[in-house]
PDB file of N, CA and C in Angstrom:
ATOM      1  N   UNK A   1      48.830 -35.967  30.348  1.00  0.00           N
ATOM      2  CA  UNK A   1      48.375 -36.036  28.968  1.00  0.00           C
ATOM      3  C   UNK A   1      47.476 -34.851  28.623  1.00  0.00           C
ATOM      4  N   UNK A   2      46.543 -34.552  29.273  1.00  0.00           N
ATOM      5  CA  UNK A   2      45.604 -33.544  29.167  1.00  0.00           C
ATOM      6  C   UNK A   2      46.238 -31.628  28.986  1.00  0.00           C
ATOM      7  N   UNK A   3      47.355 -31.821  30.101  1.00  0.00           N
ATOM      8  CA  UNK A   3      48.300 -30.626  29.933  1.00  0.00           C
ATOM      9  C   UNK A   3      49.219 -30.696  28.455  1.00  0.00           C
ATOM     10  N   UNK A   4      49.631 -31.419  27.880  1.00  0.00           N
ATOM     11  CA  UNK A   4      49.977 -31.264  27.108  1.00  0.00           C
ATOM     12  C   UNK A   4      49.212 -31.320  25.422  1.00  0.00           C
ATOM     13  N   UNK A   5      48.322 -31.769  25.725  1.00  0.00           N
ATOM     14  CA  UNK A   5      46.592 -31.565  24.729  1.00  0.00           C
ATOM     15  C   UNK A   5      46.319 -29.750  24.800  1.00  0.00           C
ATOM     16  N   UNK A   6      46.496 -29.449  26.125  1.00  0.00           N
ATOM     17  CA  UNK A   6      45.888 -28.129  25.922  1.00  0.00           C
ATOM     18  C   UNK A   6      47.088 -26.867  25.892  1.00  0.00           C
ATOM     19  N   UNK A   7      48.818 -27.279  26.017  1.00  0.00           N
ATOM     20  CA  UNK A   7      49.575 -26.842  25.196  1.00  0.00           C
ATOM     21  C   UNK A   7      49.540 -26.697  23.785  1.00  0.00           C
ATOM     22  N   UNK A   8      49.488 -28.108  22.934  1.00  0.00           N
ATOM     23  CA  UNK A   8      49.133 -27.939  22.033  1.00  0.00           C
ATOM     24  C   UNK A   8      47.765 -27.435  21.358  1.00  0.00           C
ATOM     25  N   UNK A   9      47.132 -27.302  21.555  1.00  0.00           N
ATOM     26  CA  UNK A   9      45.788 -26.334  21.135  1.00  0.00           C
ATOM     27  C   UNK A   9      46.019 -24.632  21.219  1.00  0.00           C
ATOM     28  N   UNK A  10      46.880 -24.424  22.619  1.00  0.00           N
ATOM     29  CA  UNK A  10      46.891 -23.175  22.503  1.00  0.00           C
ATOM     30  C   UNK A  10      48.201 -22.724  21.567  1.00  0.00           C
ATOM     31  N   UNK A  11      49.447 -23.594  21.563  1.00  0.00           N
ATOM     32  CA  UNK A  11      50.071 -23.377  20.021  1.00  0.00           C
ATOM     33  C   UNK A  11      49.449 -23.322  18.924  1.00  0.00           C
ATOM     34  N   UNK A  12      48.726 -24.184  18.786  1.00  0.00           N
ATOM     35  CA  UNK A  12      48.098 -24.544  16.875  1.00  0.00           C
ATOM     36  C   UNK A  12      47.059 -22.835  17.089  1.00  0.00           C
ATOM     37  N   UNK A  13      46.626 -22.575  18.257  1.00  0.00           N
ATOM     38  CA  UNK A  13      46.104 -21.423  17.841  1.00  0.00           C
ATOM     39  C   UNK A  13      46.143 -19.886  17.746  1.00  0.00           C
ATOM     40  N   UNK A  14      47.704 -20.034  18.473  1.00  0.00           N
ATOM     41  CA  UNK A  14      48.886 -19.060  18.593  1.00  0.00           C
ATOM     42  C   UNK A  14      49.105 -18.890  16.805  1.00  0.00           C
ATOM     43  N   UNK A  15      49.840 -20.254  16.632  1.00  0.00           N
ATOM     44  CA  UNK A  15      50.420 -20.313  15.176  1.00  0.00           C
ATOM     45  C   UNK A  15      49.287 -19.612  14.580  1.00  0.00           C
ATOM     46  N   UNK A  16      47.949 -20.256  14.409  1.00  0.00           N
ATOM     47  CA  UNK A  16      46.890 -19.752  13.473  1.00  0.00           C
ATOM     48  C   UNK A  16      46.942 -18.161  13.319  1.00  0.00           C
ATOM     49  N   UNK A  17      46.926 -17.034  14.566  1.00  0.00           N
ATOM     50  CA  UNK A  17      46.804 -15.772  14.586  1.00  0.00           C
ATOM     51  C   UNK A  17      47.300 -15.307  14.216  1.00  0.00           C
ATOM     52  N   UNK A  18      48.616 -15.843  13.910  1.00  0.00           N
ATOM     53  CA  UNK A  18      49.797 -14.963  13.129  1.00  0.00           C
ATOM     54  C   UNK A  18      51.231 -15.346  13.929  1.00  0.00           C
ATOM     55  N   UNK A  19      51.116 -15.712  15.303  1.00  0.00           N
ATOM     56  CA  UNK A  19      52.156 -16.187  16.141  1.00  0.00           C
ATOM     57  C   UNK A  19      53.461 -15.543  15.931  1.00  0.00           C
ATOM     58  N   UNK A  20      53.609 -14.125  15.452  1.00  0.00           N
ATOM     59  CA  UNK A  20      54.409 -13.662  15.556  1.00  0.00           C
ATOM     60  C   UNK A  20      55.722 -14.092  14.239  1.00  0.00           C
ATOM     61  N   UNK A  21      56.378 -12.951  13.633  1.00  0.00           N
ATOM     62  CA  UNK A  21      57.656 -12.801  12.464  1.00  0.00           C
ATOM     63  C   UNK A  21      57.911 -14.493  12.339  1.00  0.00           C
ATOM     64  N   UNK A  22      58.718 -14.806  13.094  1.00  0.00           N
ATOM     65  CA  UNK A  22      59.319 -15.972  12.975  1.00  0.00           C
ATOM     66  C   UNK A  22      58.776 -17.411  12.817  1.00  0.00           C
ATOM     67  N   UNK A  23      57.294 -17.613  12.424  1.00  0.00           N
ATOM     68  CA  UNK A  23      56.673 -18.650  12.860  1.00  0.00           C
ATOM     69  C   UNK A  23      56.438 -18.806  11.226  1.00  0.00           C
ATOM     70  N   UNK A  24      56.033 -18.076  10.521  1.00  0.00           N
ATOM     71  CA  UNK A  24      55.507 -17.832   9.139  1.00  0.00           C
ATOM     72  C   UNK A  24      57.032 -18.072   8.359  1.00  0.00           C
ATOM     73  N   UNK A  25      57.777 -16.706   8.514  1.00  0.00           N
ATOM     74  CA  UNK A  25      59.021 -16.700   8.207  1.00  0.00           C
ATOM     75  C   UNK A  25      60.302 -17.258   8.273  1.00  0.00           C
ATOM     76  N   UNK A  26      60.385 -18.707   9.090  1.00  0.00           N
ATOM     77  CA  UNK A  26      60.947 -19.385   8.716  1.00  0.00           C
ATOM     78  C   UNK A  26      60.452 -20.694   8.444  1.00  0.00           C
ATOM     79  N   UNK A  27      59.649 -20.987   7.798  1.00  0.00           N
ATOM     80  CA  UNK A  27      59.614 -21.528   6.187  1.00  0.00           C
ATOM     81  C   UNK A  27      60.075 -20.978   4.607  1.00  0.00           C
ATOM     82  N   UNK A  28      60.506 -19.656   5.212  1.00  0.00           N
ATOM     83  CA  UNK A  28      60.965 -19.013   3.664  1.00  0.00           C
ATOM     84  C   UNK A  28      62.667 -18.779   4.218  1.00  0.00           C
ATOM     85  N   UNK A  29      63.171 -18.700   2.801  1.00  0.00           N
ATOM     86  CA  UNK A  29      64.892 -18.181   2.901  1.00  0.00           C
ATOM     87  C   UNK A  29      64.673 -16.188   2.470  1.00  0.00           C
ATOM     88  N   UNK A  30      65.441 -15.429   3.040  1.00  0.00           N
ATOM     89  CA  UNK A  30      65.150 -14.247   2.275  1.00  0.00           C
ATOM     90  C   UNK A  30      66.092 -14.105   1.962  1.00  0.00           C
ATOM     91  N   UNK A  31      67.549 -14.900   1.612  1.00  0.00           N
ATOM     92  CA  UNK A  31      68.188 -14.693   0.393  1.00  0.00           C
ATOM     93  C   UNK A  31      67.737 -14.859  -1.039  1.00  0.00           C
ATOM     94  N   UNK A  32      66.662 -16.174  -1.259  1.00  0.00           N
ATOM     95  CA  UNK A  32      65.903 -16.419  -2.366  1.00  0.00           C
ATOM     96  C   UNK A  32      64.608 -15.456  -2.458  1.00  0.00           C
ATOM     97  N   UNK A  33      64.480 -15.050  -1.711  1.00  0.00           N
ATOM     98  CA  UNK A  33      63.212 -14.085  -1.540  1.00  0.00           C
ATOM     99  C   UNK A  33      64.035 -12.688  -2.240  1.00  0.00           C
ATOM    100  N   UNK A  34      64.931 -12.424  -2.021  1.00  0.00           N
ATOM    101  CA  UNK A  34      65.692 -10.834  -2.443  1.00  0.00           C
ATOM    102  C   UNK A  34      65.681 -11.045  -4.515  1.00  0.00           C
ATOM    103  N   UNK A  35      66.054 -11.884  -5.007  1.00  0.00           N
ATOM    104  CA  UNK A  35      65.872 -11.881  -6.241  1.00  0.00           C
ATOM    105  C   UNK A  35      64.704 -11.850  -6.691  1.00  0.00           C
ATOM    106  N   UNK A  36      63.910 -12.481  -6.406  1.00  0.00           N
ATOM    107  CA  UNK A  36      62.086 -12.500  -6.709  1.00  0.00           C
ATOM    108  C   UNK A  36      61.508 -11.085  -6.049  1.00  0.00           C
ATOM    109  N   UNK A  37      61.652 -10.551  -4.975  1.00  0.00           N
ATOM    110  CA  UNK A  37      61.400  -9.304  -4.846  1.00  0.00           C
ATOM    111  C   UNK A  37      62.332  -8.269  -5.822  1.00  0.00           C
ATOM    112  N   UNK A  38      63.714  -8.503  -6.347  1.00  0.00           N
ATOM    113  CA  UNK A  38      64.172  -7.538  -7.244  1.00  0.00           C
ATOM    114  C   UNK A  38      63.221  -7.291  -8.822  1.00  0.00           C
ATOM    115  N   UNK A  39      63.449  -8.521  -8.966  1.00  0.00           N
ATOM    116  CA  UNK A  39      62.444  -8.793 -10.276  1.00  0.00           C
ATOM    117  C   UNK A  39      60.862  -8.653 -10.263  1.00  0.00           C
ATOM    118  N   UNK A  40      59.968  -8.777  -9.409  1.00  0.00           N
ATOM    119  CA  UNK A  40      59.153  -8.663  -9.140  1.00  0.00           C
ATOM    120  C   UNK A  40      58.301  -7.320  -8.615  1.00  0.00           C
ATOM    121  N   UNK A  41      59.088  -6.886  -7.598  1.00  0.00           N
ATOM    122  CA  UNK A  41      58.455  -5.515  -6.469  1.00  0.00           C
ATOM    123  C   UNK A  41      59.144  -4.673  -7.046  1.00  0.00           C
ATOM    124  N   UNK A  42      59.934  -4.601  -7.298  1.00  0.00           N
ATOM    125  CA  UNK A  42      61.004  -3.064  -7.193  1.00  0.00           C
ATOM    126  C   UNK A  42      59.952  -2.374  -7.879  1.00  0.00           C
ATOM    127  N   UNK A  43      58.956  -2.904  -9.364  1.00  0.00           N
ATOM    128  CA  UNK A  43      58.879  -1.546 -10.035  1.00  0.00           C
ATOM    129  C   UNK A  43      57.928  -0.903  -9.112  1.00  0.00           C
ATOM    130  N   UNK A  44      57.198  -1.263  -8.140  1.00  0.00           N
ATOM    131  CA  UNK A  44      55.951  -0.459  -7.460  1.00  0.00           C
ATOM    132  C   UNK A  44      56.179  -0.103  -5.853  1.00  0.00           C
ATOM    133  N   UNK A  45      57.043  -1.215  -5.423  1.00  0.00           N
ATOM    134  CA  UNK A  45      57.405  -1.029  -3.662  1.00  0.00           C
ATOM    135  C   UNK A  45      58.930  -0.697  -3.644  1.00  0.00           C
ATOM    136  N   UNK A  46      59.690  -0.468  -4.466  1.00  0.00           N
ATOM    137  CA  UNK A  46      60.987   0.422  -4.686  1.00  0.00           C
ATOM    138  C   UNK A  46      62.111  -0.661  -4.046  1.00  0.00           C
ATOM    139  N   UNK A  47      63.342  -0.400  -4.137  1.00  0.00           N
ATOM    140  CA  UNK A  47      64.496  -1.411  -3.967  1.00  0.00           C
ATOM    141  C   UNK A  47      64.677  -2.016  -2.297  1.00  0.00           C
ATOM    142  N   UNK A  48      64.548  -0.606  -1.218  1.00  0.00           N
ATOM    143  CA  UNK A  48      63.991  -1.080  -0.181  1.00  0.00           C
ATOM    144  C   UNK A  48      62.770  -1.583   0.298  1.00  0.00           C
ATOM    145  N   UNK A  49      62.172  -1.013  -0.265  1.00  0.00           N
ATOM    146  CA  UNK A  49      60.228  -1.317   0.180  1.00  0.00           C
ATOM    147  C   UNK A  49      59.626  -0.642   0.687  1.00  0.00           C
ATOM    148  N   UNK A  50      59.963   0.991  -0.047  1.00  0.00           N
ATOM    149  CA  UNK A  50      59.319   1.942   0.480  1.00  0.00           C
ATOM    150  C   UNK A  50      58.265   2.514  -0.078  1.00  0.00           C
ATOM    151  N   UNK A  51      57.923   1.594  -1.027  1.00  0.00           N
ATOM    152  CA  UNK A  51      56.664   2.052  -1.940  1.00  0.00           C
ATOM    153  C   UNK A  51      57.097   2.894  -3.274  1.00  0.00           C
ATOM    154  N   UNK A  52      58.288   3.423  -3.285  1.00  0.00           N
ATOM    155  CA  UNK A  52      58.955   4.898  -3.781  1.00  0.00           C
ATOM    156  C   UNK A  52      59.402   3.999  -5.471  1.00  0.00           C
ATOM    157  N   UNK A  53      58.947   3.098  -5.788  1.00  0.00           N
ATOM    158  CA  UNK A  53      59.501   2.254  -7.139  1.00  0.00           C
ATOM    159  C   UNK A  53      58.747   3.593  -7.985  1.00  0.00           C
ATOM    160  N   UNK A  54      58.918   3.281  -9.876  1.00  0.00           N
ATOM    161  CA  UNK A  54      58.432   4.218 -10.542  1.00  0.00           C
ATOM    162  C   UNK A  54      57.189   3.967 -10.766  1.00  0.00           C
ATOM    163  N   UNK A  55      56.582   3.022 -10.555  1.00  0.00           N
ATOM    164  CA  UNK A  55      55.092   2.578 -10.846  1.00  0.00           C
ATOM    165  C   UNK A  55      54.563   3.060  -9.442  1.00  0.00           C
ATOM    166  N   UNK A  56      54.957   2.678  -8.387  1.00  0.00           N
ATOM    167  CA  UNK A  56      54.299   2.660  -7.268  1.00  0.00           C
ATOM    168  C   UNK A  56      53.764   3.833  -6.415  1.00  0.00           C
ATOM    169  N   UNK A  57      54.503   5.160  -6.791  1.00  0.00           N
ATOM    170  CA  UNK A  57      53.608   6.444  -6.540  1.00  0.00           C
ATOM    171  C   UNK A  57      52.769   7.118  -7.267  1.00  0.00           C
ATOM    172  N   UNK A  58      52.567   6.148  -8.625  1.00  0.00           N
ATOM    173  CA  UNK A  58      51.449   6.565  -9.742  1.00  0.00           C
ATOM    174  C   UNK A  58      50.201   5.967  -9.395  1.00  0.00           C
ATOM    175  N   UNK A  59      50.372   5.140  -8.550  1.00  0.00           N
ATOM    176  CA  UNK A  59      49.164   4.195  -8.193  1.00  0.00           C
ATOM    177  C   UNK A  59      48.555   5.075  -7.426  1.00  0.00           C
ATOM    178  N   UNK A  60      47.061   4.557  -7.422  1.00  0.00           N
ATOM    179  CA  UNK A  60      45.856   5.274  -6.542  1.00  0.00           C
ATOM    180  C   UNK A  60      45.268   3.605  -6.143  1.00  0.00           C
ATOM    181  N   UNK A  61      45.516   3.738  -4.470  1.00  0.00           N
ATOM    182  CA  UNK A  61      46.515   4.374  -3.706  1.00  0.00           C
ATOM    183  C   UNK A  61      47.954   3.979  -3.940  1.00  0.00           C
ATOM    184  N   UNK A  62      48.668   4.681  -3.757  1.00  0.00           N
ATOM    185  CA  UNK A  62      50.022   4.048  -3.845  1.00  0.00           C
ATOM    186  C   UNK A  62      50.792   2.637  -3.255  1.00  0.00           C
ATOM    187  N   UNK A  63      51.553   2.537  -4.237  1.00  0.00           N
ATOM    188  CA  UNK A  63      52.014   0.836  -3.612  1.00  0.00           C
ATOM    189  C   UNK A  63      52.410   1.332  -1.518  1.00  0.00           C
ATOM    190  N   UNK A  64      52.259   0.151  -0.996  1.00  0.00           N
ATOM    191  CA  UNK A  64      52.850  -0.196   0.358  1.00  0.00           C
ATOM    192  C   UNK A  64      54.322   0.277   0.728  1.00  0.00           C
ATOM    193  N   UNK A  65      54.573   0.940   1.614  1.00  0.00           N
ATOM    194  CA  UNK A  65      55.652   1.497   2.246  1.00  0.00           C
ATOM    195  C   UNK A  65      55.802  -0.104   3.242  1.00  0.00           C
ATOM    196  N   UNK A  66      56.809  -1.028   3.217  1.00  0.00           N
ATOM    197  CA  UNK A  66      56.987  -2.100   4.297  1.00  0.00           C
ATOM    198  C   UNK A  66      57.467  -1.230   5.487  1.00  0.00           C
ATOM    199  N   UNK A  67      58.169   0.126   5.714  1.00  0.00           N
ATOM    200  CA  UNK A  67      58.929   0.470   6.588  1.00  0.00           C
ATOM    201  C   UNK A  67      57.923   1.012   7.169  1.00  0.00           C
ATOM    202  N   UNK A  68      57.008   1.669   7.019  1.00  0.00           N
ATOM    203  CA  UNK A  68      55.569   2.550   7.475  1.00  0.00           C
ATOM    204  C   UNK A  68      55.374   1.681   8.909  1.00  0.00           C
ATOM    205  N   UNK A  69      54.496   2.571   9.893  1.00  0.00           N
ATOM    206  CA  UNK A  69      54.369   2.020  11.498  1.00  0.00           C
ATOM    207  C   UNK A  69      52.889   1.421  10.902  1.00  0.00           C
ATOM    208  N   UNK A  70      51.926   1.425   9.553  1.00  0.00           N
ATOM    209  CA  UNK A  70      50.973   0.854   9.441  1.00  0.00           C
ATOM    210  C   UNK A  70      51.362  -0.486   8.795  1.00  0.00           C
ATOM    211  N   UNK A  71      52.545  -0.604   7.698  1.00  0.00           N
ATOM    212  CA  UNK A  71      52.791  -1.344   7.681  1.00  0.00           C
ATOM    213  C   UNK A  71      53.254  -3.080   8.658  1.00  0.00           C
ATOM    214  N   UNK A  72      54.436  -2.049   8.983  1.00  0.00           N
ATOM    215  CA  UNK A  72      54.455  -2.775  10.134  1.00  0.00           C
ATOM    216  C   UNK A  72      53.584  -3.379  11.337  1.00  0.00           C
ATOM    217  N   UNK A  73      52.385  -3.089  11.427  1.00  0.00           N
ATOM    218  CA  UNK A  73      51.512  -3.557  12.389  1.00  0.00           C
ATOM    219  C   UNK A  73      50.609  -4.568  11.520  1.00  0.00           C
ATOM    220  N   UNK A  74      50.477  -4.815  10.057  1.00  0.00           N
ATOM    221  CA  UNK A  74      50.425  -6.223   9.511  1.00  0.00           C
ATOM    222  C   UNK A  74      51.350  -7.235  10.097  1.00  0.00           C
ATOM    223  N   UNK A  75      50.463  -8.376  10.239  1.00  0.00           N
ATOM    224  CA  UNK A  75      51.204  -9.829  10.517  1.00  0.00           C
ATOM    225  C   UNK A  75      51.639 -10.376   9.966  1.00  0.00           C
ATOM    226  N   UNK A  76      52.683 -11.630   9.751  1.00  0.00           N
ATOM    227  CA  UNK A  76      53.123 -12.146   8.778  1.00  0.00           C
ATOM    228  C   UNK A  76      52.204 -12.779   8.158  1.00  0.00           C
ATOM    229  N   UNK A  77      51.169 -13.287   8.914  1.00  0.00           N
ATOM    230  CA  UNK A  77      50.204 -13.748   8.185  1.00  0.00           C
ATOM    231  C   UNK A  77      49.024 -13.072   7.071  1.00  0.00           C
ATOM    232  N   UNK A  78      49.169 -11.804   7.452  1.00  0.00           N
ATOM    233  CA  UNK A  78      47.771 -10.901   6.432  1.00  0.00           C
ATOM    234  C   UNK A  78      49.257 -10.384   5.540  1.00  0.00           C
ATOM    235  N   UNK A  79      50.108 -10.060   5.633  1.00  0.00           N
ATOM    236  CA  UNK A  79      51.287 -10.112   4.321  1.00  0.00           C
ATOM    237  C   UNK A  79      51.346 -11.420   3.843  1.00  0.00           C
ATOM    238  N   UNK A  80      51.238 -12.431   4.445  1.00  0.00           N
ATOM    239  CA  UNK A  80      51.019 -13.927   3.330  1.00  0.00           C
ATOM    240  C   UNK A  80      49.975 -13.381   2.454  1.00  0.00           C
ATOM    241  N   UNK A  81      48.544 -13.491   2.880  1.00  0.00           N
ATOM    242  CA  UNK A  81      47.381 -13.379   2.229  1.00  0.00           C
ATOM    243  C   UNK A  81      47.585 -12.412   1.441  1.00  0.00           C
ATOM    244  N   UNK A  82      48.155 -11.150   1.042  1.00  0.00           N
ATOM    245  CA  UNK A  82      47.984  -9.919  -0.024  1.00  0.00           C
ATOM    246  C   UNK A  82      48.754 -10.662  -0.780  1.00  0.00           C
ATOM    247  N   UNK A  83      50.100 -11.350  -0.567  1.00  0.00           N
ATOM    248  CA  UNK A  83      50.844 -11.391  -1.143  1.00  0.00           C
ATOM    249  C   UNK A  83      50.362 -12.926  -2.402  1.00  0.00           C
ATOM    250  N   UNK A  84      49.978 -13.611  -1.495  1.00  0.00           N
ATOM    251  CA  UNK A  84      48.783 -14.715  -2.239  1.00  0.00           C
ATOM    252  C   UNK A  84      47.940 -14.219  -3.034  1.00  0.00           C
ATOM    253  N   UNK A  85      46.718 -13.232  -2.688  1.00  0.00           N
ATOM    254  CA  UNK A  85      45.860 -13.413  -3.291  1.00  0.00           C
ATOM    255  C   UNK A  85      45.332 -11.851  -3.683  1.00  0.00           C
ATOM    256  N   UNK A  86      46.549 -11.351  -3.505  1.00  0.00           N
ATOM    257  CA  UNK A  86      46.287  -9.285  -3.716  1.00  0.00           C
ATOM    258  C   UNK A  86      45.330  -8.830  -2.899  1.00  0.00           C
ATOM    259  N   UNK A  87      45.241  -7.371  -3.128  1.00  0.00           N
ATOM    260  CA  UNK A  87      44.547  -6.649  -2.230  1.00  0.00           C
ATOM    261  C   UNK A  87      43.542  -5.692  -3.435  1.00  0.00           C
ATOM    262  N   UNK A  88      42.583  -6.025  -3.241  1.00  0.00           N
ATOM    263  CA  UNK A  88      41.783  -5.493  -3.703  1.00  0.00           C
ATOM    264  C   UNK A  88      41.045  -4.086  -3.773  1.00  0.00           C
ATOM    265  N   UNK A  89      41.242  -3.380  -4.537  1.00  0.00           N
ATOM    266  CA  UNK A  89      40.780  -1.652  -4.769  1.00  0.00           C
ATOM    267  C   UNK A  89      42.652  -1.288  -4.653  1.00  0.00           C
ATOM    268  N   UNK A  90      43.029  -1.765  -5.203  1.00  0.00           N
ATOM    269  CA  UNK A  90      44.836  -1.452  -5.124  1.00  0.00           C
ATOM    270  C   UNK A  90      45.425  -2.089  -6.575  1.00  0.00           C
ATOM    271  N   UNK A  91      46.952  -1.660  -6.585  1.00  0.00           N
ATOM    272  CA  UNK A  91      47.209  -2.079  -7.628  1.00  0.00           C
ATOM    273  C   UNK A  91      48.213  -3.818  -7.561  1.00  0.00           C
ATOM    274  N   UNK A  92      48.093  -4.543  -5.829  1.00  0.00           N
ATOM    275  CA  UNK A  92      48.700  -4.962  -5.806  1.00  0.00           C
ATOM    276  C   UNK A  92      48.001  -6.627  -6.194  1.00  0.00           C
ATOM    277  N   UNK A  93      48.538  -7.193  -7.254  1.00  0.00           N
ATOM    278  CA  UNK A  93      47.741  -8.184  -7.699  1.00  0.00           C
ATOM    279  C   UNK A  93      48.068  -9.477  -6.788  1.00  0.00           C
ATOM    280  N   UNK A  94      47.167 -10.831  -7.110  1.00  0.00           N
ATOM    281  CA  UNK A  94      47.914 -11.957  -6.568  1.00  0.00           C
ATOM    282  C   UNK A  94      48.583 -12.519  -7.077  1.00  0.00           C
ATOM    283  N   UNK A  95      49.678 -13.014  -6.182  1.00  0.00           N
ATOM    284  CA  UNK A  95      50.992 -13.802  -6.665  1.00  0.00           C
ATOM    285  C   UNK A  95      50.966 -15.221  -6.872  1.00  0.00           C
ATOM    286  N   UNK A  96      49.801 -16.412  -6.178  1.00  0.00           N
ATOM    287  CA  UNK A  96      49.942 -17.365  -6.109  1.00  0.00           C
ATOM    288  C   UNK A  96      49.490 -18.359  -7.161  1.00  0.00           C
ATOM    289  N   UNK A  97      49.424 -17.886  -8.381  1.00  0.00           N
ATOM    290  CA  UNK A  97      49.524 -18.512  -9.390  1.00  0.00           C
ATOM    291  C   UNK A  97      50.387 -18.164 -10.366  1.00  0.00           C
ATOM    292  N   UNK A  98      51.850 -17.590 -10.193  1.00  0.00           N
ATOM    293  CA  UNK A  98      52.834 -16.963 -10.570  1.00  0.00           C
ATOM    294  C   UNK A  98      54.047 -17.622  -9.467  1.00  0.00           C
ATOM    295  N   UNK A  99      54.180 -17.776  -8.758  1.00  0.00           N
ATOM    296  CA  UNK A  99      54.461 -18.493  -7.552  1.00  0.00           C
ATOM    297  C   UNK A  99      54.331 -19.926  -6.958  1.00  0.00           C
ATOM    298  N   UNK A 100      55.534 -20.356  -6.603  1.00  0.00           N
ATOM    299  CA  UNK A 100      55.594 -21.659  -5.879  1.00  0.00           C
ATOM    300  C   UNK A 100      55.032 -20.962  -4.429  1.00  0.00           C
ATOM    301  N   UNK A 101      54.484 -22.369  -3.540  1.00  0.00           N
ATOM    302  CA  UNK A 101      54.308 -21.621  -2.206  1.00  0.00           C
ATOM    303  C   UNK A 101      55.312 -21.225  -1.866  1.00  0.00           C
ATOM    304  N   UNK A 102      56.521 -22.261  -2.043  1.00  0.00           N
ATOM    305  CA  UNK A 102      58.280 -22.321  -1.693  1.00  0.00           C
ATOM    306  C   UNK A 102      58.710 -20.823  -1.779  1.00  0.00           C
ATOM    307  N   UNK A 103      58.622 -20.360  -3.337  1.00  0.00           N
ATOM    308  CA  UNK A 103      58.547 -18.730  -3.343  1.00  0.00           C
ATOM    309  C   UNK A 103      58.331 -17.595  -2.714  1.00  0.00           C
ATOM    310  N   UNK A 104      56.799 -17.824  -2.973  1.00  0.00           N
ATOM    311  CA  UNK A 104      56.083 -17.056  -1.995  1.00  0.00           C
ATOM    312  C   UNK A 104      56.375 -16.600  -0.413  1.00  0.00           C
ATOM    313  N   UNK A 105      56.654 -18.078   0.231  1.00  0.00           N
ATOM    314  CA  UNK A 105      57.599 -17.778   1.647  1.00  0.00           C
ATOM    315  C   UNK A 105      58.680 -17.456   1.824  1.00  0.00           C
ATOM    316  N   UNK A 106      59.380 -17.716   0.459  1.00  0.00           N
ATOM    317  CA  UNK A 106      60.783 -16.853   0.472  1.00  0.00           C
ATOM    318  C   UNK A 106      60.843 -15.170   0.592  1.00  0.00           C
ATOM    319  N   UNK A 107      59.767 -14.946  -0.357  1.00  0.00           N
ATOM    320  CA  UNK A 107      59.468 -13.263  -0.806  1.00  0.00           C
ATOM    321  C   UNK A 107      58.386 -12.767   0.601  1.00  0.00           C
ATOM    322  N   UNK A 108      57.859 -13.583   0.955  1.00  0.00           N
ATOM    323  CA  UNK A 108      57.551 -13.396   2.740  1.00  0.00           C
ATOM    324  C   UNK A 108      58.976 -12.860   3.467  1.00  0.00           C
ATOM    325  N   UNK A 109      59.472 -13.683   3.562  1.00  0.00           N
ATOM    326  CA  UNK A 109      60.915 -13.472   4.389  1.00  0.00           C
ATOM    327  C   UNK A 109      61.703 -12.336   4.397  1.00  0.00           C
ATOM    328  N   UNK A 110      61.512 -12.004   2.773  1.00  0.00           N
ATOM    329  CA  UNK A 110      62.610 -11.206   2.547  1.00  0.00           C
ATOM    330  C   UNK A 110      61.650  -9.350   2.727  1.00  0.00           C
ATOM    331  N   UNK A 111      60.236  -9.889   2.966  1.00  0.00           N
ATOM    332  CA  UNK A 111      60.086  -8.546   2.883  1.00  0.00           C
ATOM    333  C   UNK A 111      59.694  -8.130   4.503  1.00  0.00           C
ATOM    334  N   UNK A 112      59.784  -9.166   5.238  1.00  0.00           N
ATOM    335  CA  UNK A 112      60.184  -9.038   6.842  1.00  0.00           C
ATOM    336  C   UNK A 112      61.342  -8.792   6.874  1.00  0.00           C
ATOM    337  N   UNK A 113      62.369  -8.675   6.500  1.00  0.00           N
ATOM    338  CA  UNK A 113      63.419  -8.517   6.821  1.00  0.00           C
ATOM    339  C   UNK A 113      63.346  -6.688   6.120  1.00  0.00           C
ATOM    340  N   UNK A 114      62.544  -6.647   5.201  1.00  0.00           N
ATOM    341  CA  UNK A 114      62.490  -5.064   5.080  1.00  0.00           C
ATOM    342  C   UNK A 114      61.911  -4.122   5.758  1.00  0.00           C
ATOM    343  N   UNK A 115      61.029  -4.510   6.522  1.00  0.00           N
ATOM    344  CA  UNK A 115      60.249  -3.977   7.437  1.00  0.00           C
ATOM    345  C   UNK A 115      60.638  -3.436   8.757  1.00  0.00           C
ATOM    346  N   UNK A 116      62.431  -3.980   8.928  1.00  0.00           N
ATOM    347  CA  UNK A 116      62.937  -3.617  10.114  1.00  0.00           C
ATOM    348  C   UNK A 116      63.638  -2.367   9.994  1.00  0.00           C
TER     349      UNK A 116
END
């Protein structure tokens, strides 16, 4: 009983850190995530997610490159949080009152899947 008490603790606190792409990301679909990122991102993080949209190299600093090696070393979890609640001294606002969570983890998904 005790071994499996302290399995679970060190999951719930795996999960908490970020536990890696797949732990966050599948709770979202990134087929439903690709329309809400079309409509949504393209004008500032561009059709792939290279930041390169027409708004997004006017910005100071410029929108997020997802393909970038800085990018990429965000977790799925601190891309939840910008994507929730923006990033501040940037132009990237929060989403989660524009947004279902349902959404939100979709447009999670789909922008892990851009990042590869």
């Amino acid at each position: 009983m005790i071994q499996i008490y302290r399995c679970a603790v060190v999951l719930a606190c795996w999960i908490m850190a970020g536990g890696g792409p797949f732990v966050l990301a599948a709770e979202g679909d990134a087929a439903r995530g690709k329309p809400i990122f079309q409509a949504t991102c393209v004008p500032c993080h561009g059709p792939q997610g290279k930041g390169d949209g027409p708004i997004g190299q006017q910005l100071k600093p410029p929108a997020a490159n997802f393909t970038s090696a800085a990018s990429k070393k965000k977790s799925p979890a601190e891309l939840l949080d910008i994507i929730q609640n923006g990033k501040p001294g940037t132009g990237m606002v929060a989403w989660k009152n524009q947004f279902s969570e349902g959404q939100i983890q979709d447009l999670l998904a789909y922008v892990l899947i851009l990042r590869k």
